[in-house]
PDB file of N, CA and C in Angstrom:
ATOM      1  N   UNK A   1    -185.734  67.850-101.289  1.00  0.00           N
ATOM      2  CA  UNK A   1    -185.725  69.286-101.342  1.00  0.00           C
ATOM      3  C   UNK A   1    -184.345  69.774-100.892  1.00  0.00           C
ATOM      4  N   UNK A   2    -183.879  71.066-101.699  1.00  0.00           N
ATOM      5  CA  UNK A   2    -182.619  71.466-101.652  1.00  0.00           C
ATOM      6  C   UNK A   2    -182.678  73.030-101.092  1.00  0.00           C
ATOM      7  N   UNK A   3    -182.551  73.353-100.198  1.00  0.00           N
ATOM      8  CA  UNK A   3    -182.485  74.824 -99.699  1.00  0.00           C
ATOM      9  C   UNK A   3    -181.250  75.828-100.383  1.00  0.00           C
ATOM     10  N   UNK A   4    -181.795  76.929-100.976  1.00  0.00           N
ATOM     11  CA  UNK A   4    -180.599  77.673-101.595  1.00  0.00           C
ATOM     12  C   UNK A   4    -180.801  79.151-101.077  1.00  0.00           C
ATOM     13  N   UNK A   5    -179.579  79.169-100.471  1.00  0.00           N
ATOM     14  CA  UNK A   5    -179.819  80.430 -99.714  1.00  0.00           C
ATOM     15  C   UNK A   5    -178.782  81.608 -99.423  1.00  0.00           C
ATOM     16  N   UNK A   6    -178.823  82.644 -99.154  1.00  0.00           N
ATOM     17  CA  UNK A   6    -177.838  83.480 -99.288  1.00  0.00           C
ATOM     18  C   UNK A   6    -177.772  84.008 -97.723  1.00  0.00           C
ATOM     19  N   UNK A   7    -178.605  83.231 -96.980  1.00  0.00           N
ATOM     20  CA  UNK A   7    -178.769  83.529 -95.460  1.00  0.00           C
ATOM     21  C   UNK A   7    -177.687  82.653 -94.687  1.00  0.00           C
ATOM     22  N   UNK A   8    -176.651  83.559 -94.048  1.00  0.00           N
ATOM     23  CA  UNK A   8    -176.095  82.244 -92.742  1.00  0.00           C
ATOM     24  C   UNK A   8    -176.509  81.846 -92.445  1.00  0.00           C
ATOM     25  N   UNK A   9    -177.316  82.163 -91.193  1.00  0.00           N
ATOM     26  CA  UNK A   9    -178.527  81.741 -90.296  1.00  0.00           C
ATOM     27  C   UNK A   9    -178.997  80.856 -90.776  1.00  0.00           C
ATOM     28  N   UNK A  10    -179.500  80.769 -91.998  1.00  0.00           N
ATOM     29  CA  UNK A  10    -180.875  79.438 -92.818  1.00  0.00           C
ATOM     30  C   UNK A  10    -179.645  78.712 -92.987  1.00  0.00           C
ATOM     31  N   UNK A  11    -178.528  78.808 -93.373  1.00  0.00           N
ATOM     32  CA  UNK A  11    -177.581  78.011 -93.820  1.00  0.00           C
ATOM     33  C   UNK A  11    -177.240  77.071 -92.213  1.00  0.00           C
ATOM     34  N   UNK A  12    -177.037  77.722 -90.993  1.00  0.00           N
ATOM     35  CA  UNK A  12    -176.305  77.172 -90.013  1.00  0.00           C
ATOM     36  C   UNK A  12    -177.904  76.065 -89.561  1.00  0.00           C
ATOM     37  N   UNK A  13    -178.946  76.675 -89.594  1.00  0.00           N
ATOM     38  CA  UNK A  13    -180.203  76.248 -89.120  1.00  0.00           C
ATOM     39  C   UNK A  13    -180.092  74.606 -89.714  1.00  0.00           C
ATOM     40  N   UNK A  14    -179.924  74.770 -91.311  1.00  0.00           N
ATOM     41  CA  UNK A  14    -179.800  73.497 -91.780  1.00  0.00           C
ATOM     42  C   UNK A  14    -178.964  72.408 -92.019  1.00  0.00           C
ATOM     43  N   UNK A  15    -177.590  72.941 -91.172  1.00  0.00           N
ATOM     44  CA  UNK A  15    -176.722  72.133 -91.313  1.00  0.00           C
ATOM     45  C   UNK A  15    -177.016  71.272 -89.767  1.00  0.00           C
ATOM     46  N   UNK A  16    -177.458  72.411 -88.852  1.00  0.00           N
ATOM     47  CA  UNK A  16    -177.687  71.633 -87.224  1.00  0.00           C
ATOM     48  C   UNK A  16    -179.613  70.752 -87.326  1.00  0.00           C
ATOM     49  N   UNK A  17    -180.042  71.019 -88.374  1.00  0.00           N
ATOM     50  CA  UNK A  17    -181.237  69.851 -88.939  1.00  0.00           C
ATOM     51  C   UNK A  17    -180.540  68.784 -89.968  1.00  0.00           C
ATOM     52  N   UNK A  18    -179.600  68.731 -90.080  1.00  0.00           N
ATOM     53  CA  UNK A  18    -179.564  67.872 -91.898  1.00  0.00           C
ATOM     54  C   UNK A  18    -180.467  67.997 -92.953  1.00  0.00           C
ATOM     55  N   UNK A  19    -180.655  69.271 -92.948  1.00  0.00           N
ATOM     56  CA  UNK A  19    -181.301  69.439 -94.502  1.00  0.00           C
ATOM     57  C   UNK A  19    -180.388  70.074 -95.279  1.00  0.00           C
ATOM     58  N   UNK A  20    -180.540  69.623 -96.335  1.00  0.00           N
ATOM     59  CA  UNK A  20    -179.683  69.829 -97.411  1.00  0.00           C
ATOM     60  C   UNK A  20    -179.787  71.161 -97.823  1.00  0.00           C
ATOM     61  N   UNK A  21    -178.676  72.010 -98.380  1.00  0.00           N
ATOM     62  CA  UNK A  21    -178.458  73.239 -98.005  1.00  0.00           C
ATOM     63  C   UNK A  21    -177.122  74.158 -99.171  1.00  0.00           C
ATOM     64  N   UNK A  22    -177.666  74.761-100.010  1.00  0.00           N
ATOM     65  CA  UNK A  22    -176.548  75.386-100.814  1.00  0.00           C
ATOM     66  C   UNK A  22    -176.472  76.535-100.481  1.00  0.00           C
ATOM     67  N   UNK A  23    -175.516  77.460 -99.907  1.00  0.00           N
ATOM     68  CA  UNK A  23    -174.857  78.376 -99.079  1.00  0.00           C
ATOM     69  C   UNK A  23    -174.382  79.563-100.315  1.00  0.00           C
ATOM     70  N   UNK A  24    -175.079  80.124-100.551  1.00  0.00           N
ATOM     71  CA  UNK A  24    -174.540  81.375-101.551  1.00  0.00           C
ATOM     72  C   UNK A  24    -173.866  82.673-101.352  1.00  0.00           C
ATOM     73  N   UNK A  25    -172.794  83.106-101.755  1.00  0.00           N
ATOM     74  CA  UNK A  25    -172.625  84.537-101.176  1.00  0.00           C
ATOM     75  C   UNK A  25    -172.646  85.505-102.529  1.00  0.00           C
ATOM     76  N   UNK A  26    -172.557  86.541-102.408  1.00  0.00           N
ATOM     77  CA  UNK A  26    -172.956  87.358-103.506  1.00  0.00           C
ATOM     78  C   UNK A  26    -171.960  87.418-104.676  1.00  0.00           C
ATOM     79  N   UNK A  27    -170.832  87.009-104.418  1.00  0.00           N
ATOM     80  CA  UNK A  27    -170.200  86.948-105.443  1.00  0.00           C
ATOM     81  C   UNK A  27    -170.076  85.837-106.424  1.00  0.00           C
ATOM     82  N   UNK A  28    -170.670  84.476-105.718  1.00  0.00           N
ATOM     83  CA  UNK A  28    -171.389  83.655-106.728  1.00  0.00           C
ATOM     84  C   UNK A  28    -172.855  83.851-107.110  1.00  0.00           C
ATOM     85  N   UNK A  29    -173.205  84.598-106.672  1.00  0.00           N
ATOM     86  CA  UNK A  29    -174.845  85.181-107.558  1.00  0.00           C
ATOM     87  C   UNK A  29    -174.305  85.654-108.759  1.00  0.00           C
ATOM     88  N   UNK A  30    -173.218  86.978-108.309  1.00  0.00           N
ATOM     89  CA  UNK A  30    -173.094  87.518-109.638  1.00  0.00           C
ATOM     90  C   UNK A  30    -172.112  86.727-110.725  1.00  0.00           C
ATOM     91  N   UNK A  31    -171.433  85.749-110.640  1.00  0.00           N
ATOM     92  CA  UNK A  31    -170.537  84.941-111.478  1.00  0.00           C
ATOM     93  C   UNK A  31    -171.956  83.986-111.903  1.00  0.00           C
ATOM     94  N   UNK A  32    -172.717  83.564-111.504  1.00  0.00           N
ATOM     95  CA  UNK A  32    -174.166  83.134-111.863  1.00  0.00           C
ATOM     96  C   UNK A  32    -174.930  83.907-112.927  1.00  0.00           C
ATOM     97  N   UNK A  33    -175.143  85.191-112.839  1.00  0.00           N
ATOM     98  CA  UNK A  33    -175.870  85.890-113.404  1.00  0.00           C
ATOM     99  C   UNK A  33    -174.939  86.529-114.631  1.00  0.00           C
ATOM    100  N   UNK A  34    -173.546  86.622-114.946  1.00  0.00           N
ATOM    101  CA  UNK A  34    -172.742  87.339-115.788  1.00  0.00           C
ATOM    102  C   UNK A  34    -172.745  86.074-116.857  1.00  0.00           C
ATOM    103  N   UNK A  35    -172.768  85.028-116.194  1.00  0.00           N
ATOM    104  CA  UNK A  35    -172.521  83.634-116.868  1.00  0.00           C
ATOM    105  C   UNK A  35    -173.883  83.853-118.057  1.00  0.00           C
ATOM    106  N   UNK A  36    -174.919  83.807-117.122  1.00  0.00           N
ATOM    107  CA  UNK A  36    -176.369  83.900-118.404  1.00  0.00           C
ATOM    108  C   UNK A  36    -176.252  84.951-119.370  1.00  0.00           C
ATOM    109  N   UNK A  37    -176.042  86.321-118.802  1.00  0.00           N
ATOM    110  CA  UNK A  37    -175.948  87.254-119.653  1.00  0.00           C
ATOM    111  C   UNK A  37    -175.096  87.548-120.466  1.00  0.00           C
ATOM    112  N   UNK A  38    -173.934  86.482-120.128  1.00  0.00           N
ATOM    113  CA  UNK A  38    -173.247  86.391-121.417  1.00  0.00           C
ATOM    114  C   UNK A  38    -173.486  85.513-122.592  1.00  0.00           C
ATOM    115  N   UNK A  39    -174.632  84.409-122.589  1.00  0.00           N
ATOM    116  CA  UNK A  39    -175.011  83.927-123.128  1.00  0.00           C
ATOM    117  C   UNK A  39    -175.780  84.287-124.490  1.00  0.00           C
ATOM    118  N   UNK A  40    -176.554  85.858-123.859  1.00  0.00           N
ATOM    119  CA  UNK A  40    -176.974  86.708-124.469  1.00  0.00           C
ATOM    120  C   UNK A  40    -176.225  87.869-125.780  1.00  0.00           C
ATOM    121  N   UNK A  41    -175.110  87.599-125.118  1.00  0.00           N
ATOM    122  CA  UNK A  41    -173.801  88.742-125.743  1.00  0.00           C
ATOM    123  C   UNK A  41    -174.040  87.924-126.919  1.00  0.00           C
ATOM    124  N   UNK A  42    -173.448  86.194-127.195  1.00  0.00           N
ATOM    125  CA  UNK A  42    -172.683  85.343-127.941  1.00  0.00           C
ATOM    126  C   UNK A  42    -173.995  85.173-129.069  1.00  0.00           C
ATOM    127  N   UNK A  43    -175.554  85.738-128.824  1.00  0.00           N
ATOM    128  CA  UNK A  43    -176.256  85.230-129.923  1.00  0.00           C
ATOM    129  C   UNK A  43    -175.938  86.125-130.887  1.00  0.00           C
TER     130      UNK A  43
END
């Protein structure tokens, strides 16, 4: 299991457990989300 999160806190929680942990901030949400919806443009 892979934790994906946009929380510090959950992020710092799981680095001081070793659980595995992808650290998001909002400006890779939205380079995430422009990416799909451009997918949409190109049909």
């Amino acid at each position: 299991m892979i934790v994906v999160t946009e929380d510090v806190e959950i992020g710092n929680a799981c680095k001081e457990n070793d659980i595995r942990c992808v650290l998001l901030d909002s400006e890779t949400i939205f380079r995430i989300i422009l990416e799909e919806l451009t997918q949409y443009k190109e049909r």
